[in-house]
C-alpha atoms as a PDB file:
ATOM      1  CA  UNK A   1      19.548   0.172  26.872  1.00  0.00           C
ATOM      2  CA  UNK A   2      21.369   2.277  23.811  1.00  0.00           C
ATOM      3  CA  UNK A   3      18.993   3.772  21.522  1.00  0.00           C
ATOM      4  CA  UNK A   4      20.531   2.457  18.852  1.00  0.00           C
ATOM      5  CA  UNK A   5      18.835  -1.139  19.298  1.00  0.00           C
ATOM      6  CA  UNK A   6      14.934  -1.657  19.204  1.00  0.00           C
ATOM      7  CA  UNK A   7      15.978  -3.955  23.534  1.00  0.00           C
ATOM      8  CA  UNK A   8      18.574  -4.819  25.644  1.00  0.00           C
ATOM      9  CA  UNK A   9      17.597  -8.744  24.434  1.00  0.00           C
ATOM     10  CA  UNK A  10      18.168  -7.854  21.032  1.00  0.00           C
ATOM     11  CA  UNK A  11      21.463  -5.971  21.704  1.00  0.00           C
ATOM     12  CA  UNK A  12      22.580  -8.839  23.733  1.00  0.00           C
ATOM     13  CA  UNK A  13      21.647 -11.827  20.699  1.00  0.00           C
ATOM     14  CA  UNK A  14      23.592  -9.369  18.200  1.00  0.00           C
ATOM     15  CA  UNK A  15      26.676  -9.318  20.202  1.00  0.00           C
ATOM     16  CA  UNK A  16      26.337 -12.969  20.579  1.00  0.00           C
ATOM     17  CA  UNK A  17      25.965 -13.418  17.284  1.00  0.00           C
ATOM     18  CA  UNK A  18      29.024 -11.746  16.456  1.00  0.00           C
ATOM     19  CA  UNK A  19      31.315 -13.194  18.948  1.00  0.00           C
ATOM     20  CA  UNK A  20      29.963 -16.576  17.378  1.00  0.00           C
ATOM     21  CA  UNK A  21      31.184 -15.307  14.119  1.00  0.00           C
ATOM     22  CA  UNK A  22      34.377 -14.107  15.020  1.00  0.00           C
ATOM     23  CA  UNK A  23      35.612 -17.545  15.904  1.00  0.00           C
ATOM     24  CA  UNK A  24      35.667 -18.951  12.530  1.00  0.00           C
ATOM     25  CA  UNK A  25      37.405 -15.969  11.585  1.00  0.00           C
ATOM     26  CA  UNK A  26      39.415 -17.411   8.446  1.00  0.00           C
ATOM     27  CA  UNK A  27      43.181 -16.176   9.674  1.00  0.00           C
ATOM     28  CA  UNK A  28      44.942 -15.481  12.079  1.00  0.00           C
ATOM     29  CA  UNK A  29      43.600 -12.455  13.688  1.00  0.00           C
ATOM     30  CA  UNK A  30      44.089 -10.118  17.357  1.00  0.00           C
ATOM     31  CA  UNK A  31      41.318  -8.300  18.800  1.00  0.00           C
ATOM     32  CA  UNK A  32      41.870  -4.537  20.019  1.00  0.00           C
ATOM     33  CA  UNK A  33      39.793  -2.414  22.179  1.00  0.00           C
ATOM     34  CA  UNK A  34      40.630   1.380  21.241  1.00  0.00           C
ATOM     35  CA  UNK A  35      39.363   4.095  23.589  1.00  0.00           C
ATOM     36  CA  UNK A  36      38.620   7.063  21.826  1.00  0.00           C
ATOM     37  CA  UNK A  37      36.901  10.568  22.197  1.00  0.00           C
ATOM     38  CA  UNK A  38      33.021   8.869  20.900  1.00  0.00           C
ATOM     39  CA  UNK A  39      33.412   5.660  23.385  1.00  0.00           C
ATOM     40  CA  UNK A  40      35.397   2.171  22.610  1.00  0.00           C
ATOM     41  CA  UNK A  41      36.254   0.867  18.900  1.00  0.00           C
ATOM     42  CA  UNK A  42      36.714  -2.455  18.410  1.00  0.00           C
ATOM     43  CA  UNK A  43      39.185  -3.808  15.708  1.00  0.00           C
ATOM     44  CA  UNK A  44      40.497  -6.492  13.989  1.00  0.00           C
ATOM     45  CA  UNK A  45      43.899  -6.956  12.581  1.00  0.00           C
ATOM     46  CA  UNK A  46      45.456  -9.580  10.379  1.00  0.00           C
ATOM     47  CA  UNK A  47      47.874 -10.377   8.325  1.00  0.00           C
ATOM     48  CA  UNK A  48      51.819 -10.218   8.236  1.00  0.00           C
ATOM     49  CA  UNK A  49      52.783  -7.715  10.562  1.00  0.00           C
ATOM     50  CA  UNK A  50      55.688  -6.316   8.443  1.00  0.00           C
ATOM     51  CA  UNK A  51      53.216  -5.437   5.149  1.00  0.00           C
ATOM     52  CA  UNK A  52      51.772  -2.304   4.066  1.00  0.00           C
ATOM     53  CA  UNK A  53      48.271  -1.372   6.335  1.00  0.00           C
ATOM     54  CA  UNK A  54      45.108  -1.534   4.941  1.00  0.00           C
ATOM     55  CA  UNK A  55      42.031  -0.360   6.421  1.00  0.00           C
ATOM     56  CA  UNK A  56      38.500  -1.182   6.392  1.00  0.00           C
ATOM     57  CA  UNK A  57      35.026   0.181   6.923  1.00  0.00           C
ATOM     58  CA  UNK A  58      31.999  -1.898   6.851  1.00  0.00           C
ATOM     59  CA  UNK A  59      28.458  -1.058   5.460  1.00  0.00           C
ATOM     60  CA  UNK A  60      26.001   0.701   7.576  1.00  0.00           C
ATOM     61  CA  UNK A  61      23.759  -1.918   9.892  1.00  0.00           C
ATOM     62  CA  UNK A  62      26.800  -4.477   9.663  1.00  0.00           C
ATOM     63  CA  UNK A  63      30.475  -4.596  11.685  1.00  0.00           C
ATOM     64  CA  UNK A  64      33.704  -6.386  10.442  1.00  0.00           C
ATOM     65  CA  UNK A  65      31.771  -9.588   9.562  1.00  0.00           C
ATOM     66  CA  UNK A  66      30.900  -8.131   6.166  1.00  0.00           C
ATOM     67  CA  UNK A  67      34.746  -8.833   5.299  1.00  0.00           C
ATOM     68  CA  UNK A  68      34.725 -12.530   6.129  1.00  0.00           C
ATOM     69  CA  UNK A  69      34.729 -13.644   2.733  1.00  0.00           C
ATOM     70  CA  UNK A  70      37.218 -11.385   1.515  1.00  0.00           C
ATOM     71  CA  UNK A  71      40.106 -11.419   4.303  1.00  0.00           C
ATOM     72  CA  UNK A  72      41.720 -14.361   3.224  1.00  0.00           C
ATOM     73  CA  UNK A  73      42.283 -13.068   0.145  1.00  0.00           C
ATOM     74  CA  UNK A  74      43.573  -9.180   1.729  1.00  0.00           C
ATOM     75  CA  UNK A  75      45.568 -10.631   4.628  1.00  0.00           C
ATOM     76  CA  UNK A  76      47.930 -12.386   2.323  1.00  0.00           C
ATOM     77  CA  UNK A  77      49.184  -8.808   1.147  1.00  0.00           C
ATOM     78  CA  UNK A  78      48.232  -6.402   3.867  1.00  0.00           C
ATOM     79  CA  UNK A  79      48.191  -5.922   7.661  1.00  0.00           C
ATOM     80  CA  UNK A  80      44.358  -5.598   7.645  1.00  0.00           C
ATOM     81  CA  UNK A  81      42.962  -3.088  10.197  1.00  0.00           C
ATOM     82  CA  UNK A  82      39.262  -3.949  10.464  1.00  0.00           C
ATOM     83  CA  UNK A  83      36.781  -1.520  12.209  1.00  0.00           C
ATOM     84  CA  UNK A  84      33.584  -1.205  13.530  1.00  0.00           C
ATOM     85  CA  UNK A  85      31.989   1.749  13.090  1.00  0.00           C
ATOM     86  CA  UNK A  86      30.641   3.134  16.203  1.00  0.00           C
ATOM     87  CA  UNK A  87      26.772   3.081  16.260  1.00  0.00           C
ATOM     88  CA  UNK A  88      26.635  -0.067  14.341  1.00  0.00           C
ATOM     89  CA  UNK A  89      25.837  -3.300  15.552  1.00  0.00           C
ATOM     90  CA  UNK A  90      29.594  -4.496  16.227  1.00  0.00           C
ATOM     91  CA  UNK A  91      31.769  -4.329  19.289  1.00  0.00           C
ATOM     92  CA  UNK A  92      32.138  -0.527  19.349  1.00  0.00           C
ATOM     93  CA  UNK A  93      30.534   2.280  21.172  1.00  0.00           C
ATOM     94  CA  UNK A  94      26.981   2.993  20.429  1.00  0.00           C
ATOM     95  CA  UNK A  95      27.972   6.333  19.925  1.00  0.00           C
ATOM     96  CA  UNK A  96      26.026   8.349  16.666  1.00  0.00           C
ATOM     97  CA  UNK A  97      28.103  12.007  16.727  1.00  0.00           C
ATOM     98  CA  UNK A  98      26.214  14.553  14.597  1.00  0.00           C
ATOM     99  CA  UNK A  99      26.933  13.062  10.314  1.00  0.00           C
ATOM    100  CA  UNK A 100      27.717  17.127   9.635  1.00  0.00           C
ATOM    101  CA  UNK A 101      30.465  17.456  12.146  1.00  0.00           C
ATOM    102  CA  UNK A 102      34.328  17.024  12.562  1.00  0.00           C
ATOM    103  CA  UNK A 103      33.705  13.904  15.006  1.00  0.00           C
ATOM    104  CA  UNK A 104      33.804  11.219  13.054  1.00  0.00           C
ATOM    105  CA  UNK A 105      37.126  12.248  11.725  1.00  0.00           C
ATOM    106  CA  UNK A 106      38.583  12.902  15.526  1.00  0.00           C
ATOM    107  CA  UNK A 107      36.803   9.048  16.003  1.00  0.00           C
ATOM    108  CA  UNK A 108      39.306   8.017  13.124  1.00  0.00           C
ATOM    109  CA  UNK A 109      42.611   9.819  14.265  1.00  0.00           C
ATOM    110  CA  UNK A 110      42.018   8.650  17.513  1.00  0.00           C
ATOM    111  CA  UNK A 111      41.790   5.030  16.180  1.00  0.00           C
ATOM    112  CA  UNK A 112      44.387   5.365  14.166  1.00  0.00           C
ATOM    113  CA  UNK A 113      46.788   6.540  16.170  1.00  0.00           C
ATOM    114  CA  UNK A 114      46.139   4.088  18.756  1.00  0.00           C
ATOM    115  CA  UNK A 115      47.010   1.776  16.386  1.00  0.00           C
ATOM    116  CA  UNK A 116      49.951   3.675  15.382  1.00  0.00           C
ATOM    117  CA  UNK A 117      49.226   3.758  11.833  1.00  0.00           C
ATOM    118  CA  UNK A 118      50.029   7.094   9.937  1.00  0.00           C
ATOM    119  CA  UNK A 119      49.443   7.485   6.311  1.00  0.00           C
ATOM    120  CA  UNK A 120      46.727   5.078   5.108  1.00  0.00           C
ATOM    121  CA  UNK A 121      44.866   3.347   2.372  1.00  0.00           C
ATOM    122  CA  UNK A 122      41.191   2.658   3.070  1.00  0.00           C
ATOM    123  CA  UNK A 123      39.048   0.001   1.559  1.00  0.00           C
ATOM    124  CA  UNK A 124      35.057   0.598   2.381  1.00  0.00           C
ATOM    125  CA  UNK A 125      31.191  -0.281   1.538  1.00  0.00           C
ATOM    126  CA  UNK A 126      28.502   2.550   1.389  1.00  0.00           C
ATOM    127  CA  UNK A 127      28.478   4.011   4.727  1.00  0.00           C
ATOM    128  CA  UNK A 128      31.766   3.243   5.064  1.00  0.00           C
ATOM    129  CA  UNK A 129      32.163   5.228   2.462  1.00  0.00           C
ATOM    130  CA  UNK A 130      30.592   8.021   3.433  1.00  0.00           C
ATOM    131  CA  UNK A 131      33.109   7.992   6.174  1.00  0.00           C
ATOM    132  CA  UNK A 132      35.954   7.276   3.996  1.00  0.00           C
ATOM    133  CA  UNK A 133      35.312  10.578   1.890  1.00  0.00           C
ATOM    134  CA  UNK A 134      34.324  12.087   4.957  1.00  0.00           C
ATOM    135  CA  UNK A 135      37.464  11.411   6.647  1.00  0.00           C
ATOM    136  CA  UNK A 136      39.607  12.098   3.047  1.00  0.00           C
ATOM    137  CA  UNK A 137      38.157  15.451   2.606  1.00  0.00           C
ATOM    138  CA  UNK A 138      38.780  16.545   6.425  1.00  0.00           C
ATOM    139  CA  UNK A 139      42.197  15.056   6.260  1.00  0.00           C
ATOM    140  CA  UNK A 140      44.078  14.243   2.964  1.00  0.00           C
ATOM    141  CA  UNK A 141      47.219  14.056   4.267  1.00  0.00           C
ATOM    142  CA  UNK A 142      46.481  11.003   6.321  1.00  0.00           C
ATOM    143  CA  UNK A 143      44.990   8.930   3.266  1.00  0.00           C
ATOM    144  CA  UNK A 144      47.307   7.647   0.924  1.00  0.00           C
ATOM    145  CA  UNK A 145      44.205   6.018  -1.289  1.00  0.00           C
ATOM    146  CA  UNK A 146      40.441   5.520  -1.219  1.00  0.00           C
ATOM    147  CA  UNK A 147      38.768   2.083  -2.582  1.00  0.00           C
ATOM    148  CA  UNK A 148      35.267   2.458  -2.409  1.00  0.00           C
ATOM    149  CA  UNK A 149      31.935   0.581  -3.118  1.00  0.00           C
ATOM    150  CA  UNK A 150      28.687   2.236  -3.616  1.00  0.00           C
ATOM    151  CA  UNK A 151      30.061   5.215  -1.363  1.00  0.00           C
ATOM    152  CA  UNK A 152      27.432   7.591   0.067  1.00  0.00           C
ATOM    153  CA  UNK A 153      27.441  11.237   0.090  1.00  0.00           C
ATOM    154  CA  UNK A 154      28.354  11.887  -3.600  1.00  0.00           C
ATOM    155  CA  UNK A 155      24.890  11.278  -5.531  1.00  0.00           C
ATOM    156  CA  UNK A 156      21.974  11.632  -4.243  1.00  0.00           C
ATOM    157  CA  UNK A 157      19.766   9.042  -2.235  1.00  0.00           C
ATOM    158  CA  UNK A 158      17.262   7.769  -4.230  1.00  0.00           C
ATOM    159  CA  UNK A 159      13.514   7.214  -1.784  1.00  0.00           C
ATOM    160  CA  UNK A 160      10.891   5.605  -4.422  1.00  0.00           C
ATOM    161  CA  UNK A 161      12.196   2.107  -3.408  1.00  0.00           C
ATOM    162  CA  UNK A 162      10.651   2.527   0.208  1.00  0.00           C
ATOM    163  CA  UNK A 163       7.217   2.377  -0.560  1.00  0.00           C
ATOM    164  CA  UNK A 164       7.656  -0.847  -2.205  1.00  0.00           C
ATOM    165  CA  UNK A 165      10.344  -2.340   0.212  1.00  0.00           C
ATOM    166  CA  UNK A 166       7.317  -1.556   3.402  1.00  0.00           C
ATOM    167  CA  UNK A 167       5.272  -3.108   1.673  1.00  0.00           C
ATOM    168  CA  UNK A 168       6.976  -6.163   1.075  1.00  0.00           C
ATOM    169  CA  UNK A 169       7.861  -6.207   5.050  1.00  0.00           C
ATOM    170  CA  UNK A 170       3.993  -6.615   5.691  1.00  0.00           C
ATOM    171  CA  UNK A 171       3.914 -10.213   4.144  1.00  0.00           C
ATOM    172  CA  UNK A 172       5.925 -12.026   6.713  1.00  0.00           C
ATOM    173  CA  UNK A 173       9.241 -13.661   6.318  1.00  0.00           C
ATOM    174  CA  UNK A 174       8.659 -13.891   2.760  1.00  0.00           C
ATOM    175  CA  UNK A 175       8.221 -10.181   2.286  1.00  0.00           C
ATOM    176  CA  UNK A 176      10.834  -9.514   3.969  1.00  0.00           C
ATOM    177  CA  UNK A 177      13.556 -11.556   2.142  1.00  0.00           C
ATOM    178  CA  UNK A 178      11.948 -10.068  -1.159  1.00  0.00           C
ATOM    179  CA  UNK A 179      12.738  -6.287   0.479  1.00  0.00           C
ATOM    180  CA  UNK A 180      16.370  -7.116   1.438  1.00  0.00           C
ATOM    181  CA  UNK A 181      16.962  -8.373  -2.044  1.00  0.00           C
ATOM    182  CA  UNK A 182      15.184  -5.398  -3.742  1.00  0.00           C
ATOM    183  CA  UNK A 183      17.540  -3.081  -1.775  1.00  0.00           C
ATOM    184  CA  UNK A 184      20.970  -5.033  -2.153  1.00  0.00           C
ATOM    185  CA  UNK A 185      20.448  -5.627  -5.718  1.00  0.00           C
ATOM    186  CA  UNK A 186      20.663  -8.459  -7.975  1.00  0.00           C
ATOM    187  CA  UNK A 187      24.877  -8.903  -7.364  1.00  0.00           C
ATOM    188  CA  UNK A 188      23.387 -10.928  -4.976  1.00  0.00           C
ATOM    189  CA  UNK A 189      23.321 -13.641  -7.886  1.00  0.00           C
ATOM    190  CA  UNK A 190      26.804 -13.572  -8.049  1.00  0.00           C
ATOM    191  CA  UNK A 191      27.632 -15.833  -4.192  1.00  0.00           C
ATOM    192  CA  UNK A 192      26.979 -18.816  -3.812  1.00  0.00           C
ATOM    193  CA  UNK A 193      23.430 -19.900  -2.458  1.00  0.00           C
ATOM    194  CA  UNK A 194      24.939 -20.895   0.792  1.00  0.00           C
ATOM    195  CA  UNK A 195      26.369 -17.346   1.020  1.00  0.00           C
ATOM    196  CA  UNK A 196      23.784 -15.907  -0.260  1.00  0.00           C
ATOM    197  CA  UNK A 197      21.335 -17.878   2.432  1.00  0.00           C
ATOM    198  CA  UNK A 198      23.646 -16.331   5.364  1.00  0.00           C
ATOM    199  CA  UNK A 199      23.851 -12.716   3.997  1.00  0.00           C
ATOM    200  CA  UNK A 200      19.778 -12.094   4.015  1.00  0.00           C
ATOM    201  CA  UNK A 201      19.621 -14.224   7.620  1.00  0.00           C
ATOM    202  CA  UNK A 202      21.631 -11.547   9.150  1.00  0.00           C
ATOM    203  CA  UNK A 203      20.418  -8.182   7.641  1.00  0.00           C
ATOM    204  CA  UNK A 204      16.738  -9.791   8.650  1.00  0.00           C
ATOM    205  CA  UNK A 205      18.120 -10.876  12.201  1.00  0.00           C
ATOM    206  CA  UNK A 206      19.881  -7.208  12.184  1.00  0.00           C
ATOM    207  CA  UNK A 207      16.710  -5.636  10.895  1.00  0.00           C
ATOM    208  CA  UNK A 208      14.476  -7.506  13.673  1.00  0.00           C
ATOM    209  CA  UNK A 209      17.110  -5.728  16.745  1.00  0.00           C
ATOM    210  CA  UNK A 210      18.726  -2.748  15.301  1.00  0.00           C
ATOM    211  CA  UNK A 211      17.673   0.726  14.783  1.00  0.00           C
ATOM    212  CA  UNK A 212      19.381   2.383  11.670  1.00  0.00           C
ATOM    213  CA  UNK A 213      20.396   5.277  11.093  1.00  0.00           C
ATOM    214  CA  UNK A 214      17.682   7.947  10.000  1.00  0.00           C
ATOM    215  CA  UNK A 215      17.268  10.928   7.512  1.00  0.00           C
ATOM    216  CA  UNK A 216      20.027  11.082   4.361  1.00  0.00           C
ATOM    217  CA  UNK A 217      23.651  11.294   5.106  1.00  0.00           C
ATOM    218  CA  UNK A 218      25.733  14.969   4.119  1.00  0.00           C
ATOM    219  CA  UNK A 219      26.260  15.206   0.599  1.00  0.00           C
ATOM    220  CA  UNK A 220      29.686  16.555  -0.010  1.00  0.00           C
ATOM    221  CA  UNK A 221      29.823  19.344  -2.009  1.00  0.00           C
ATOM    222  CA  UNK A 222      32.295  20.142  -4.890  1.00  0.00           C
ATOM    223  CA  UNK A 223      34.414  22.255  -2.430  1.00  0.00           C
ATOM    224  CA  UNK A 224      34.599  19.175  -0.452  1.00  0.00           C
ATOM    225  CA  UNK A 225      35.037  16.527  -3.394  1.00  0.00           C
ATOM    226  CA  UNK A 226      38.092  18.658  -4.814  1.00  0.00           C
ATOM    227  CA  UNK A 227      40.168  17.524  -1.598  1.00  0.00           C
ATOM    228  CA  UNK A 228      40.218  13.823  -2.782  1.00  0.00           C
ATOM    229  CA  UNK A 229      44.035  14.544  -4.105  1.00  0.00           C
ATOM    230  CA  UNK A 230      44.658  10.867  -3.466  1.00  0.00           C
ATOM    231  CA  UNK A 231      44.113   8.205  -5.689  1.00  0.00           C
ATOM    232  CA  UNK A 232      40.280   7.348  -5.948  1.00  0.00           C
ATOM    233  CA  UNK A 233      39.127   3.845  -7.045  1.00  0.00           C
ATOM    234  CA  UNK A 234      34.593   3.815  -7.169  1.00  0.00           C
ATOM    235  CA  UNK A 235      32.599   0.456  -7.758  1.00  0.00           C
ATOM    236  CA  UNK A 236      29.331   1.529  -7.886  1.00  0.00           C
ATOM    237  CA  UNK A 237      25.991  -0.586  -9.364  1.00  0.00           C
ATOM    238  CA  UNK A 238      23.778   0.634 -12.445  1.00  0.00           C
ATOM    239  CA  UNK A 239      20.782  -0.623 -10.641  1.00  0.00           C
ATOM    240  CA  UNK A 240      21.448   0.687  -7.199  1.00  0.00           C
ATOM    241  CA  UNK A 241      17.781   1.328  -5.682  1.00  0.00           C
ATOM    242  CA  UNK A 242      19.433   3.383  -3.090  1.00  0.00           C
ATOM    243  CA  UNK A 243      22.206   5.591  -4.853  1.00  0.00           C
ATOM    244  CA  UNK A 244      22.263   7.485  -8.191  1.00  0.00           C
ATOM    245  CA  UNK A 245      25.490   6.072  -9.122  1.00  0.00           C
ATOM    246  CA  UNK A 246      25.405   8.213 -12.680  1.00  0.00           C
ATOM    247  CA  UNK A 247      25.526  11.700 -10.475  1.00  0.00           C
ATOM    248  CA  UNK A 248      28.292   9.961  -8.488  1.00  0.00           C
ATOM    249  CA  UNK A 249      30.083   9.294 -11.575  1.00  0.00           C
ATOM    250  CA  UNK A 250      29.502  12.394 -13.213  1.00  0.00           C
ATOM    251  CA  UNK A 251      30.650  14.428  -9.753  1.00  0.00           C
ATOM    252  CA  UNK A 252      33.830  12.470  -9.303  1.00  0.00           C
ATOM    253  CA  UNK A 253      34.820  12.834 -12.729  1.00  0.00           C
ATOM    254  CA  UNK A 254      34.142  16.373 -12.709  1.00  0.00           C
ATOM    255  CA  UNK A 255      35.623  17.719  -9.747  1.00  0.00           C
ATOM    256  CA  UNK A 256      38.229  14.850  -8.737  1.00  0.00           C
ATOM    257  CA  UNK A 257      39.499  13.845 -12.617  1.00  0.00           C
ATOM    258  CA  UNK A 258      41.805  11.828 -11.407  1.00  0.00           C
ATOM    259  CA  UNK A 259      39.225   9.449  -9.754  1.00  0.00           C
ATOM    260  CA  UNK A 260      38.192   6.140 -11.791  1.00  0.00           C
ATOM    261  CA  UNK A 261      34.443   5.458 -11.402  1.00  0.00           C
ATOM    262  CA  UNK A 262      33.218   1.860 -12.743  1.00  0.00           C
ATOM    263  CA  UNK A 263      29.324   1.357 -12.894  1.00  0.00           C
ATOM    264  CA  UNK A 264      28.882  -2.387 -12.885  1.00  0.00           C
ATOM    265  CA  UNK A 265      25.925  -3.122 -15.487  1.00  0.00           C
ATOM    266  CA  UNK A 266      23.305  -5.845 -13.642  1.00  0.00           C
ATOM    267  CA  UNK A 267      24.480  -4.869 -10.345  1.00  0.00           C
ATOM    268  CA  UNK A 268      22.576  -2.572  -7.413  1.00  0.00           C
ATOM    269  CA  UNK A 269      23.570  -1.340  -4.056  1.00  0.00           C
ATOM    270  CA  UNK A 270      25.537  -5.022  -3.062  1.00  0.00           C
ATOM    271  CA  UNK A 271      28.279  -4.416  -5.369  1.00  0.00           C
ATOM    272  CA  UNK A 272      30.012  -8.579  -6.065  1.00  0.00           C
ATOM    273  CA  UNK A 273      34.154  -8.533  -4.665  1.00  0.00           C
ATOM    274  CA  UNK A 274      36.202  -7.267  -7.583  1.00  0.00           C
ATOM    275  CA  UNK A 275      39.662  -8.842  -6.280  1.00  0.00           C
ATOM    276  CA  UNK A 276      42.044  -8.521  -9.204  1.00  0.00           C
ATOM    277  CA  UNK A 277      40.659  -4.861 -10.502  1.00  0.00           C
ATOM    278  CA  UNK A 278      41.305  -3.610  -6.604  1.00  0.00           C
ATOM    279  CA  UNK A 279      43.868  -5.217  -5.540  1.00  0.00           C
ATOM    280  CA  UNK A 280      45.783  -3.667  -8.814  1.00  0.00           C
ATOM    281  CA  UNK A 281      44.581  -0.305  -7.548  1.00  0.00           C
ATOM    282  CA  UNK A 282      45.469  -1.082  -4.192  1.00  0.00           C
ATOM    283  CA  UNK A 283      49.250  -1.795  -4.810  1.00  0.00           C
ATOM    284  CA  UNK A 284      49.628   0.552  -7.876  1.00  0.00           C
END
């Protein structure tokens, strides 16, 4: 059994579950199986095969599910490449390579150029954007532009939220829904209650099988941040419980001037689709 899930039972419903989801996959869609130094990526692609790339990294204790709602939209302008992060709960290897190492950007060049995509932009959610930055500060010259919500790794992680979020998982199913909403925000607000309904089922079925990750991700320093020559586009949430979105702000602007930084007001760490704001960015 990999580590990375709490049984073999539960690694085996959360694959199920996914391959369930994958079939009412909204477009038109191929499935790739990448080998790569860290074990097999699995990824998704869409969308006319003649159009600029566009690539995507999912939030941490999710795969390319999180995008379901939003590929419709994407696919109409972009060949969508989207990835599961290995050690998540997708398709991909349950490989977790050392946060503070060079791996995770050999992981990416290796998917990449499997896929025979050079130069790209990258659209990605928290931990995906911790290895966004990650991978745009160890390689700049393969990033064309970064579009980023409530990226990790610039300010700091915020811990008083646990306490209270433990506590809530002590009173049941109840509790729990409570926590998950406490930590993604009140964004939340903005799907619809069917949505909604479907987004706290599967980070409490995810919860229930999956181990995530532990201890804080790398914080990039200003060396680091100043390497971000691309453009950078941030969405990041006033009231994230999880992220000091201010200090990311202020650091971005700081060191990377160039970088636009919106905090959302009435939004935490689930930061609502912005379509028109990023798709301008996107094809500026």
């Amino acid at each position: 059994m990999s580590e990375i899930y709490r049984s073999e039972t539960g690694a085996q419903l959360l694959r199920e579950h996914y391959v369930r989801a994958l079939a009412h996959w909204p477009v038109n869609h191929e499935q790739h199986r990448v080998p790569t130094p860290e074990g097999e990526t699995f990824v998704l692609s869409c969308g006319p095969a003649g159009a600029d790339p566009l690539v995507l990294l999912h939030g941490s204790g999710a795969n390319s599910t999180q995008w379901m709602s939003r590929i419709a939209e994407l696919a109409t302008r972009f060949r969508v490449y989207a990835i599961d992060i290995i050690g998540e709960p997708g398709l991909s290897a349950p490989a977790r390579p050392p946060l503070d190492s060079d791996r995770y950007a050999g992981w990416l060049d290796a998917v990449l150029g499997a896929l025979g995509l050079g130069r790209v932009p990258i659209m990605a959610v928290s931990l995906g954007g911790w290895l966004a930055l990650d991978y745009a500060t160890r390689r700049p010259d393969r990033v064309e532009r970064l579009a980023l919500s409530c990226p990790s790794g610039v300010g700091r992680q915020r811990k008083g939220f646990l306490v209270k979020a433990l506590l809530l998982n002590l009173l049941g199913r109840w509790g729990q829904l409570r926590s998950v909403r406490l930590i993604l925000g009140p964004g939340l607000a903005s799907l619809a209650p069917a949505e909604t309904a479907m987004v706290l089922d599967q980070v409490l079925l995810v919860a229930r099988n999956y181990r995530y990750r532990s201890g804080d991700l790398p914080v990039f320093d200003d060396a680091a941040l100043r390497r971000l020559t691309m453009p950078v586009h941030v969405l990041a949430g006033e009231l994230d419980v999880m992220l000091d979105s201010r200090e990311t702000k202020r650091r971005l602007e700081a060191v990377a001037p160039h970088a636009t930084v919106h905090l959302l007001p009435g939004v935490g760490h689930f930061v609502p689709p912005q379509p028109a704001v990023e798709h301008a960015f996107l094809t500026s």
